[in-house]
Protein backbone atom coordinates (compact mmCIF):
# COMPACT_ATOMS: atom_id res chain seq x y z
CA UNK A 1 -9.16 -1.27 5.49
CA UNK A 2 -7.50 -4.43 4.81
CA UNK A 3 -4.78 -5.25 2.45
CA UNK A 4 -4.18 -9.08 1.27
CA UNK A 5 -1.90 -10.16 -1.64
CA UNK A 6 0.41 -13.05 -2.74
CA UNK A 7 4.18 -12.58 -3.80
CA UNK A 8 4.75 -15.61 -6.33
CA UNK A 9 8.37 -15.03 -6.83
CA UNK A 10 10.93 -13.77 -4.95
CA UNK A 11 10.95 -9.97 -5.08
CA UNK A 12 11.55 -6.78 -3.18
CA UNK A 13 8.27 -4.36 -3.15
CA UNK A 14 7.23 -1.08 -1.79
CA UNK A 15 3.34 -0.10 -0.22
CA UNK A 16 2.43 3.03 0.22
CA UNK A 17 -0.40 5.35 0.89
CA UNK A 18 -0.25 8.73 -0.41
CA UNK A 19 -2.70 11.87 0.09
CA UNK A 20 -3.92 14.62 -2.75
CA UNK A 21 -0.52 15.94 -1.91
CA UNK A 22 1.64 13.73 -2.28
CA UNK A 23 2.56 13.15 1.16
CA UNK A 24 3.18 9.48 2.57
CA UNK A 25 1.04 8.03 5.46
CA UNK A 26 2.56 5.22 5.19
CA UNK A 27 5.31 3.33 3.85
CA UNK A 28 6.64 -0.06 4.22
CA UNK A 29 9.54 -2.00 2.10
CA UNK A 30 9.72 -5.73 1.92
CA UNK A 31 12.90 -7.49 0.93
CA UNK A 32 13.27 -10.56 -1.02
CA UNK A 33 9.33 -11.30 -0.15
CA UNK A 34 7.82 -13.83 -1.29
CA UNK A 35 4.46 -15.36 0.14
CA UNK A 36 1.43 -14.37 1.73
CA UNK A 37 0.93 -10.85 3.32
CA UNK A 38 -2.23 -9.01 4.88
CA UNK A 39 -2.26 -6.04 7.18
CA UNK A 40 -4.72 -3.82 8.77
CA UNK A 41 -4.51 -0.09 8.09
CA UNK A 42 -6.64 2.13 10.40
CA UNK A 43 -7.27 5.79 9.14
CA UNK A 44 -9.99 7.04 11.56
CA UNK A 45 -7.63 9.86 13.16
CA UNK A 46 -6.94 10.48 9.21
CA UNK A 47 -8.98 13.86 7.40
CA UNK A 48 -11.53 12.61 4.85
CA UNK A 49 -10.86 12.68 1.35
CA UNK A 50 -8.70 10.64 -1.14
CA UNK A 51 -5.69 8.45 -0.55
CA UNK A 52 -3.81 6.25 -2.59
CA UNK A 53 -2.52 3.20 -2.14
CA UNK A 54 0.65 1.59 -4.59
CA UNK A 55 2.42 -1.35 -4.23
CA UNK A 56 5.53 -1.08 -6.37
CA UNK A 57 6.75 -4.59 -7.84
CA UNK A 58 9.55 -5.44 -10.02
CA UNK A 59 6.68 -5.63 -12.51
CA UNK A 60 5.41 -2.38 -12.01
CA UNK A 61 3.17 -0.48 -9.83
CA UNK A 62 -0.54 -1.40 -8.87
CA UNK A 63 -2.28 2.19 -7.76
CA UNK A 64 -5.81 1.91 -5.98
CA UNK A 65 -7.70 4.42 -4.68
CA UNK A 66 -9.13 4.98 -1.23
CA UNK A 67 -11.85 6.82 -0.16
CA UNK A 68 -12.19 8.21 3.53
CA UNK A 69 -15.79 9.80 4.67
């Protein structure tokens, strides 16, 4: 899957994918970003089932869920 967003401001933020369990997949912190990002995530050697992906901002956190077949 694909992820796109726009930073606005200057900020630091955190993306993540998480299992059921808790456990990071993935994890990646950007300092002072600001701009356009988009990155490819492949899962395929991933078990199916629910992950979830949060990008932390000064603002908050923005959870979304992803499902794997």
């Amino acid at each position: 899957f694909n992820i796109e967003f726009t930073s606005v401001v200057n900020q630091d933020l955190s993306i993540r994918l998480i299992n059921t369990f808790g456990q990071e997949i993935i994890q990646e912190e950007l300092y002072s970003y600001i701009g356009s990002y988009a990155t490819q995530i492949t899962l395929a050697k991933k078990a199916t089932g629910v992950y979830f992906l949060e990008i932390k901002t000064r603002n908050g956190i923005i959870t979304k869920k992803v499902i794997i077949n």
